[in-house]
N, C-alpha and C. Protein backbone atom coordinates (compact mmCIF):
# COMPACT_ATOMS: atom_id res chain seq x y z
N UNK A 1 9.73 22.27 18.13
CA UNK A 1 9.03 22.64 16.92
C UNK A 1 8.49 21.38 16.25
N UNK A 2 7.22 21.42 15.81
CA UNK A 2 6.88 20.40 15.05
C UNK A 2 6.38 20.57 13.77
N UNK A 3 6.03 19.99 13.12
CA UNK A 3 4.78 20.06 11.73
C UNK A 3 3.60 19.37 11.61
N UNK A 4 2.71 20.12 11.36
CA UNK A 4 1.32 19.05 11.50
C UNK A 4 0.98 18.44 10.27
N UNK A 5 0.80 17.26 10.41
CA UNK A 5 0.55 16.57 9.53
C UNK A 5 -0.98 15.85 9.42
N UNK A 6 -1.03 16.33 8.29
CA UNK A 6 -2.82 15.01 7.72
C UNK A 6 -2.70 14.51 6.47
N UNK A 7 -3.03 13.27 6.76
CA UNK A 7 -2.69 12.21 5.94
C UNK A 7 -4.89 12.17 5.35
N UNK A 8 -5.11 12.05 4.36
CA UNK A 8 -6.71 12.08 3.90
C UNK A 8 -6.71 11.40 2.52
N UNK A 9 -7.86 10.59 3.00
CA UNK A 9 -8.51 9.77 1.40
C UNK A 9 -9.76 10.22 0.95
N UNK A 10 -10.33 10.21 0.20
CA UNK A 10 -11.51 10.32 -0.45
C UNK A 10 -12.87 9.99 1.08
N UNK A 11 -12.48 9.07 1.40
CA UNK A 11 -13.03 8.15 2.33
C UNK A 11 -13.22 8.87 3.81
N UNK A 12 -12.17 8.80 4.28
CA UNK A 12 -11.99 9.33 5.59
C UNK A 12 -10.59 10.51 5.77
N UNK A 13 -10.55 10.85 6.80
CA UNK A 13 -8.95 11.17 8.14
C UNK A 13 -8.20 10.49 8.45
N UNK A 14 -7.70 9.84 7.50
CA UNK A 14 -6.75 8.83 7.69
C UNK A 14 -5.59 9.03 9.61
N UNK A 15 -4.78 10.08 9.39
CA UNK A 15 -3.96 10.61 10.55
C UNK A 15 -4.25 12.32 10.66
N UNK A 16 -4.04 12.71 11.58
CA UNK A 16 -3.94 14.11 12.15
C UNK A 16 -2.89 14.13 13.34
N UNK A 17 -1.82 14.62 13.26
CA UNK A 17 -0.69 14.41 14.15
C UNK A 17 0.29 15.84 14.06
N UNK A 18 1.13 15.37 15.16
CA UNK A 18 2.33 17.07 14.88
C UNK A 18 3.36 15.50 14.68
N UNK A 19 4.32 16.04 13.75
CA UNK A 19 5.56 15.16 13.49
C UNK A 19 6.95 16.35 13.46
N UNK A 20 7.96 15.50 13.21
CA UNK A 20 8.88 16.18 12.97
C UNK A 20 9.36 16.27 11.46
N UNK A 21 9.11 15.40 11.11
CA UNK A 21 9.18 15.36 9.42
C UNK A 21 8.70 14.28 8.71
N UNK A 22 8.24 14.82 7.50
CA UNK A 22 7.34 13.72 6.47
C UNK A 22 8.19 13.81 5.22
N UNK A 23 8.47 11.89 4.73
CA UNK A 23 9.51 12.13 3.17
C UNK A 23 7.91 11.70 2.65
N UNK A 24 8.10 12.61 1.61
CA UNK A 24 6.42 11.92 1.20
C UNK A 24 7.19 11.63 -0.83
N UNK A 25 6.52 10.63 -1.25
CA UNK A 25 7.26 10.15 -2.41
C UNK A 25 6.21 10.92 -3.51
N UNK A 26 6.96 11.93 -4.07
CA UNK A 26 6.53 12.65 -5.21
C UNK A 26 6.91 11.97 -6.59
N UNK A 27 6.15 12.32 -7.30
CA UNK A 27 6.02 12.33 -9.03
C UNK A 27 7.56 12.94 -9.76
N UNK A 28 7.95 14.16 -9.09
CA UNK A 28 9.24 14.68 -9.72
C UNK A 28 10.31 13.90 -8.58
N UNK A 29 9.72 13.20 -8.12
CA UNK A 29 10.94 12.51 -6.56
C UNK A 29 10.59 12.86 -5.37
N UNK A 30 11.38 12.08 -4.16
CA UNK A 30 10.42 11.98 -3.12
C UNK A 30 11.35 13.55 -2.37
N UNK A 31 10.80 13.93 -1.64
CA UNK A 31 10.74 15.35 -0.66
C UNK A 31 10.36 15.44 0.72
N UNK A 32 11.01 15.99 1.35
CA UNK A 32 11.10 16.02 2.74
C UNK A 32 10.24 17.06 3.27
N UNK A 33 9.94 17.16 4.44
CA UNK A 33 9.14 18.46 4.58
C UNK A 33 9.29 18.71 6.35
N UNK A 34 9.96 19.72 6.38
CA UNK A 34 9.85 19.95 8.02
C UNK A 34 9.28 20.85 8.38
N UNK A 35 9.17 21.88 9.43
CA UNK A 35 7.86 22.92 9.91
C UNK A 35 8.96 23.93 9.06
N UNK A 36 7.76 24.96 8.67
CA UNK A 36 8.83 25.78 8.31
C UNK A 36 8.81 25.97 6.76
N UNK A 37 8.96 24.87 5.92
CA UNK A 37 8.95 24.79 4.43
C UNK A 37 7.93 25.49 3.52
N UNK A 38 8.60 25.88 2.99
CA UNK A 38 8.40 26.98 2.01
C UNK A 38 7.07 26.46 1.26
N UNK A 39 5.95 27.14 0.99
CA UNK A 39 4.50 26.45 0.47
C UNK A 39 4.84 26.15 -0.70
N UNK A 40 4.07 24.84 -1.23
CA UNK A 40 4.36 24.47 -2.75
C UNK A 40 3.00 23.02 -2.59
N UNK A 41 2.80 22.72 -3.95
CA UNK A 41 1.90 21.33 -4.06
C UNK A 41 2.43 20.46 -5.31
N UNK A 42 2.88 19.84 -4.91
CA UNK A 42 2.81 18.20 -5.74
C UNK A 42 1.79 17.04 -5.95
N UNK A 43 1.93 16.54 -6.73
CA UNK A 43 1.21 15.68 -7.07
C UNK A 43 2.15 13.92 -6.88
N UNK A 44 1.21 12.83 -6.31
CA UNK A 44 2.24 11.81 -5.67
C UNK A 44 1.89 10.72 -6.11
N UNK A 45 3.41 9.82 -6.20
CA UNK A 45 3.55 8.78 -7.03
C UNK A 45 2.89 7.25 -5.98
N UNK A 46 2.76 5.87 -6.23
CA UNK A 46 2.54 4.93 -5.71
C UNK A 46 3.91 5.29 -5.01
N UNK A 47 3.99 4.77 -3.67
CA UNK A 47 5.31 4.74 -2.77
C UNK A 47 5.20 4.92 -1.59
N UNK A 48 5.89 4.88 -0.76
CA UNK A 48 6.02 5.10 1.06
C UNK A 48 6.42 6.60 1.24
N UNK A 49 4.92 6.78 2.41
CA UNK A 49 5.09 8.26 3.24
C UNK A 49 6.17 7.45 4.15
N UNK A 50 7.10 8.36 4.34
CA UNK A 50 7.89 7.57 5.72
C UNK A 50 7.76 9.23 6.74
N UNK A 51 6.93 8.67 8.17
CA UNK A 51 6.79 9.32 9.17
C UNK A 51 7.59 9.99 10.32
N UNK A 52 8.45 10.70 10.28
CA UNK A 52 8.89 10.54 11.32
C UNK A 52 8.99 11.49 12.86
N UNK A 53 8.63 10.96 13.70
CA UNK A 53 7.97 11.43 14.92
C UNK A 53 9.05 12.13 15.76
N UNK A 54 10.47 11.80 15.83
CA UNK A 54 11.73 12.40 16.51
C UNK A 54 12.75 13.17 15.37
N UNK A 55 13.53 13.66 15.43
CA UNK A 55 14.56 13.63 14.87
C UNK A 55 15.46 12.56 14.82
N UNK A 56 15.98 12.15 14.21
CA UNK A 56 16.95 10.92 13.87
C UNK A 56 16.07 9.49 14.51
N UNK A 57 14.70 9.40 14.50
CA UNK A 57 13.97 8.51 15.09
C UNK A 57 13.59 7.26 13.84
N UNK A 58 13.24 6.33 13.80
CA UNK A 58 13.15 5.54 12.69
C UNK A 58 11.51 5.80 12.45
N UNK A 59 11.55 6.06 11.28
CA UNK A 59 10.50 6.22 10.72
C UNK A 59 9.30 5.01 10.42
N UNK A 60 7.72 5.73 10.55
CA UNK A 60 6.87 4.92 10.37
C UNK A 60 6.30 4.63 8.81
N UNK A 61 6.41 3.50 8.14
CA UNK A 61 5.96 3.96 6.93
C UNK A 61 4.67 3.61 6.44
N UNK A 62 3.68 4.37 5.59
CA UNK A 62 2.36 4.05 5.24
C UNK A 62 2.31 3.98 3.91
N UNK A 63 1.75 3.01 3.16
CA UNK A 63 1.93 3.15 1.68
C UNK A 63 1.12 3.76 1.03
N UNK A 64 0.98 4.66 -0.06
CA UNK A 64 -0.42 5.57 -0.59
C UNK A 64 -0.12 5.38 -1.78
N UNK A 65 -1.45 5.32 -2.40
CA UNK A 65 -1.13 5.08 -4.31
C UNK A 65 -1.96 6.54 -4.58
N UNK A 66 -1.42 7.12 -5.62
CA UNK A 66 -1.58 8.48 -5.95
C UNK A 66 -2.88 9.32 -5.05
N UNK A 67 -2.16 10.67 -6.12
CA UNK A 67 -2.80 11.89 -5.12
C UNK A 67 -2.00 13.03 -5.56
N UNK A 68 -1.92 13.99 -4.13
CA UNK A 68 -1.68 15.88 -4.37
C UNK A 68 -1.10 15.54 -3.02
N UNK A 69 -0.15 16.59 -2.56
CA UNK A 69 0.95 16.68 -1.46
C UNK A 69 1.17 18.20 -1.18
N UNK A 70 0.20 18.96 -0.25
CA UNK A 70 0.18 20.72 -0.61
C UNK A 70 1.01 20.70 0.97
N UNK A 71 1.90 21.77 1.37
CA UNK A 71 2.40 21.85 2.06
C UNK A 71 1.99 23.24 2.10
N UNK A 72 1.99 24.10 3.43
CA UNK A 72 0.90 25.48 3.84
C UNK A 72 1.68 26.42 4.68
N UNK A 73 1.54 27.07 5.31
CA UNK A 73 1.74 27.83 6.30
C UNK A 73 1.36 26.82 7.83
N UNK A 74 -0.18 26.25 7.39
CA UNK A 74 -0.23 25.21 8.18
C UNK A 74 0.32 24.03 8.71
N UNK A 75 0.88 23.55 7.36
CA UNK A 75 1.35 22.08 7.82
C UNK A 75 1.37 21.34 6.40
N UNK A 76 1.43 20.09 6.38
CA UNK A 76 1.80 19.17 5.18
C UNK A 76 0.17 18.38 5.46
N UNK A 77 -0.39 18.44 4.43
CA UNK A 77 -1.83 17.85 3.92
C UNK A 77 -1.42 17.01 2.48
N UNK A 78 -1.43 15.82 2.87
CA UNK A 78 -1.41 14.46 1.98
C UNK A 78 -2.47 14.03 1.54
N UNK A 79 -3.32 14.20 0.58
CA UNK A 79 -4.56 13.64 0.08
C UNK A 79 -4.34 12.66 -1.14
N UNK A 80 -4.32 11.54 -0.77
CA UNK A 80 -4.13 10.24 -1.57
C UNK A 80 -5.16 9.53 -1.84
N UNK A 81 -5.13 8.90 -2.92
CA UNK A 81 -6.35 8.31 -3.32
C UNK A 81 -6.68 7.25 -2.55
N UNK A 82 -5.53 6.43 -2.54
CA UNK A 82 -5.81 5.05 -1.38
C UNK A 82 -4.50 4.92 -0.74
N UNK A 83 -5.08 4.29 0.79
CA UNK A 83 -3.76 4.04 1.50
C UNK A 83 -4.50 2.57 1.66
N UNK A 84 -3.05 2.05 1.79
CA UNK A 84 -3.03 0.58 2.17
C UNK A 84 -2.79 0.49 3.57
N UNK A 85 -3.09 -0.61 4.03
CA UNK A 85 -3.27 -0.91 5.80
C UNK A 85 -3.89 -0.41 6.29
């Protein structure tokens, strides 16, 4: 089982991937998201998406300064204003 993930800026498609789970750093605190999770949207603080591609695998991290964090039936859609790197 996976979750699809897109990572998007103003700009471009940053990532389009299946993962196993995304901690993505929210405004009310950061939140996990695996396939499956219940739909909801946040809004996101400066901080590290940490990626992660396995279960118990070490995570990749990307830094994003604000944005919205909608999680779907589809998948987890990260639209941040700017990512760094």
């Amino acid at each position: 089982m996976a979750l699809h993930f897109e990572l998007v800026t103003p700009a471009k498609l940053v990532r389009s991937e299946d993962v196993h789970m995304v901690v993505v750093p929210g405004t009310e605190g950061e939140f996990g998201v695996l396939e499956g999770h219940a739909p909801f949207m946040s809004t996101i603080r400066d901080g590290a998406l940490q990626i992660f591609r396995t279960a118990g695998g070490t995570p990749e991290t990307i830094q994003v300064r604000g944005g919205f964090a909608e999680v779907s039936e589809t998948g987890l859609t990260v639209l941040a204003e700017h990512v760094d790197g």
